[in-house]
Protein backbone atom coordinates (compact mmCIF):
# COMPACT_ATOMS: atom_id res chain seq x y z
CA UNK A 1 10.31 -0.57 27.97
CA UNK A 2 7.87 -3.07 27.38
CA UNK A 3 9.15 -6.85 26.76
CA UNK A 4 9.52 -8.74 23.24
CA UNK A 5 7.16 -11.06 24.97
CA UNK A 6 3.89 -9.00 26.12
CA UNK A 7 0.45 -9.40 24.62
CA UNK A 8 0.04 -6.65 22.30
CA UNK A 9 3.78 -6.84 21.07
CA UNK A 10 2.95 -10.26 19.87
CA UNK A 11 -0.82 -9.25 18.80
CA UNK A 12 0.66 -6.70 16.83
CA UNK A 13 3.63 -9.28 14.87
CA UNK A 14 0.46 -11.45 14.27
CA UNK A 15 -1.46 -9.11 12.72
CA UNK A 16 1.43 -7.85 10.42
CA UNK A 17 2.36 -11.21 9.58
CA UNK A 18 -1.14 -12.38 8.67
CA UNK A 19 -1.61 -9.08 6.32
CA UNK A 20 1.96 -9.84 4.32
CA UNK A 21 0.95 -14.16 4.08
CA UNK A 22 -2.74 -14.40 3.81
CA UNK A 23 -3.22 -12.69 0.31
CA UNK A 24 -0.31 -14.72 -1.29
CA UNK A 25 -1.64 -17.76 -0.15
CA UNK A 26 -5.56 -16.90 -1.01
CA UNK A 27 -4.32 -15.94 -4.39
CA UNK A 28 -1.83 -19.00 -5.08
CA UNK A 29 -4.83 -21.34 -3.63
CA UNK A 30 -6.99 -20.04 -6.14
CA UNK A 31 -4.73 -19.70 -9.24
CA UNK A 32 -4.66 -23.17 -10.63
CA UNK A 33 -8.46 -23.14 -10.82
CA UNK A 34 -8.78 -19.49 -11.88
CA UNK A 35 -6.26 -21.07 -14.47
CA UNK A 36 -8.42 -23.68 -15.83
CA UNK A 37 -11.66 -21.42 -16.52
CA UNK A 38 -9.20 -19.34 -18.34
CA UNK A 39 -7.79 -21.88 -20.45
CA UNK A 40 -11.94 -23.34 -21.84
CA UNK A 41 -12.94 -22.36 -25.32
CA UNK A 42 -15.49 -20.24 -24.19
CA UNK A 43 -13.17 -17.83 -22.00
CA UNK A 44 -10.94 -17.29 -25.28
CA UNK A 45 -14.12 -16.82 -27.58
CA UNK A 46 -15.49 -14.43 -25.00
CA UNK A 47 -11.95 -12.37 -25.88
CA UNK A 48 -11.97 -12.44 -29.48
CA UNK A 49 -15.50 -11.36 -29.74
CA UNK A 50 -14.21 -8.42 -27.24
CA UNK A 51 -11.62 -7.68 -29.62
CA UNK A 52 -13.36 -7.94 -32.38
CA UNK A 53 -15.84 -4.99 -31.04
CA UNK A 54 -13.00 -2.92 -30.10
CA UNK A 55 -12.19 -2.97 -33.72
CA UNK A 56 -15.29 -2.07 -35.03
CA UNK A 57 -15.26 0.98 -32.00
CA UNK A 58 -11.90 1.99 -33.35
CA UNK A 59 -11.66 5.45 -35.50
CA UNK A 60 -15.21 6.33 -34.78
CA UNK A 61 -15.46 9.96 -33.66
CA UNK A 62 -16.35 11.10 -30.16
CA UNK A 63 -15.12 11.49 -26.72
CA UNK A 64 -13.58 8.30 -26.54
CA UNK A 65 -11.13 6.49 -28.62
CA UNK A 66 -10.82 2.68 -28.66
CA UNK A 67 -7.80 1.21 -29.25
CA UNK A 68 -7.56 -2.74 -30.20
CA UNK A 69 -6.26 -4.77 -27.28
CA UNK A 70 -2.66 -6.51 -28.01
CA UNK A 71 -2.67 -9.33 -25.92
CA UNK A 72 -4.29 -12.56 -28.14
CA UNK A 73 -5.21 -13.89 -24.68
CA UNK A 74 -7.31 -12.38 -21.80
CA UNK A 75 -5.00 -10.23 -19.59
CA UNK A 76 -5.97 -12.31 -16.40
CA UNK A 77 -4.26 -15.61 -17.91
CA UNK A 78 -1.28 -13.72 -18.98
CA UNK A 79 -0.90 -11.83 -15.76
CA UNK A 80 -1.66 -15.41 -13.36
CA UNK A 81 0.52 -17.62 -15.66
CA UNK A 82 3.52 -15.44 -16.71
CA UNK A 83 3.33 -12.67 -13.56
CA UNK A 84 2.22 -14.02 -10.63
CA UNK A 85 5.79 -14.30 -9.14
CA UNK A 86 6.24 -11.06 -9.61
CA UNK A 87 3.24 -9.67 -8.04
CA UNK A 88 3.89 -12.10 -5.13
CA UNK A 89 7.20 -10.70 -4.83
CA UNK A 90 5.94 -7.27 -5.03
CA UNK A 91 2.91 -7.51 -1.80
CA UNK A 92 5.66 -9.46 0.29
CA UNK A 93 8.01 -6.40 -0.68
CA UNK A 94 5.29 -3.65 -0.25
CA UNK A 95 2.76 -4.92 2.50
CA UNK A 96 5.99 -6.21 4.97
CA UNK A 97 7.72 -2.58 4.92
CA UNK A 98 5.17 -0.59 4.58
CA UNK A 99 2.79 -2.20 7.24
CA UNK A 100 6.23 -3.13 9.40
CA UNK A 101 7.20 0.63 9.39
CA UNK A 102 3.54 1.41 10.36
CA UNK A 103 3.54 -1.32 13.61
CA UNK A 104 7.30 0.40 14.85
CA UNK A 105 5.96 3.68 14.50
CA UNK A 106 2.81 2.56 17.11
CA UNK A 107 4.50 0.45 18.79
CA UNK A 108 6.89 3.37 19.42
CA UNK A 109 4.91 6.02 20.28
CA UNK A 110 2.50 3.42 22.61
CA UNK A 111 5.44 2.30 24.50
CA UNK A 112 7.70 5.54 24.68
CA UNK A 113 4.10 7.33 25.86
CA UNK A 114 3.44 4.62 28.61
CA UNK A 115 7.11 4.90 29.84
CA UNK A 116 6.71 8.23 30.42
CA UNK A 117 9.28 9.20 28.01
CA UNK A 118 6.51 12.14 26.56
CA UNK A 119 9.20 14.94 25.63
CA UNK A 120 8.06 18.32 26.70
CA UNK A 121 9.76 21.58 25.90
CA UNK A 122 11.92 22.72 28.67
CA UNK A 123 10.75 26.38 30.03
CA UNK A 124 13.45 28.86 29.17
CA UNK A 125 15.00 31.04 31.51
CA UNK A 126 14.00 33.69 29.52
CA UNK A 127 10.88 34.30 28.29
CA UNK A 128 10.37 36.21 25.07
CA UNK A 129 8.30 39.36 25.54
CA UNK A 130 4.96 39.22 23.84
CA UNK A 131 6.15 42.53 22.33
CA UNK A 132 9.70 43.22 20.88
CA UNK A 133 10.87 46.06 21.49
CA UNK A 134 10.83 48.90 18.98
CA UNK A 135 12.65 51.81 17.76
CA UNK A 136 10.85 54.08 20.46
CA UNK A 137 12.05 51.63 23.39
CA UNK A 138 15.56 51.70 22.95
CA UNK A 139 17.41 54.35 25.18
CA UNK A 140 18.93 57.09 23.94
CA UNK A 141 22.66 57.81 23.84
């Protein structure tokens, strides 16, 4: 078995641990300013005027049918101010189990395959014939 403390072991922890904390942190860093361009006039206005050609698209005929956004603010500023906690918690949840499941599965195969511990099927004592036998093999009474 290969120790807690060997290179790739610890390569591996580093790796898993820098996927599950560096996009939290990139996207908390950059909130509060993604915030602020969010919160100008112009950002708003650009919404409205959005909306407001959404509801001029809506009940025309064709392949697709426009529906009039909800939301009086853009999505983004309602998903980084009222959500982001929630999508935080949801990577940390997602990316650690799913990526921690992933590393155990490697690391388990890479070390149980370097111990040796490859498990090969045993050779019977009988071997099946290639042909079973038929009606026309069995002996007669």
């Amino acid at each position: 078995m290969i120790p807690f403390r060997s290179r790739p072991v610890l390569l591996a922890a580093g790796l898993w641990l820098a996927i599950v904390v560096i996009p939290p942190v990139a996207l908390w860093r950059a909130r509060r300013p993604w915030l602020e361009s969010l919160d100008r006039p112009e950002a708003q206005a650009a919404w409205d005027e959005f909306r407001r050609d959404m509801a001029a698209q809506t009940g025309r005929e064709g392949p697709v049918q426009r529906k009039i956004p909800r939301s009086p603010e853009p999505p983004l500023r309602v998903w980084l101010r009222d959500y982001f906690g929630l999508a935080v918690g949801a990577w940390l949840a997602f990316a650690g189990v799913a990526g921690l499941l992933i590393l155990l599965l490697l690391w388990g195969s890479l070390t149980g395959a370097a111990a040796g511990q490859v498990r090969r099927p045993a050779p019977s004592a009988r071997q099946a014939p290639s042909n079973p036998p038929g009606p026309a093999d069995r002996p007669e009474p």
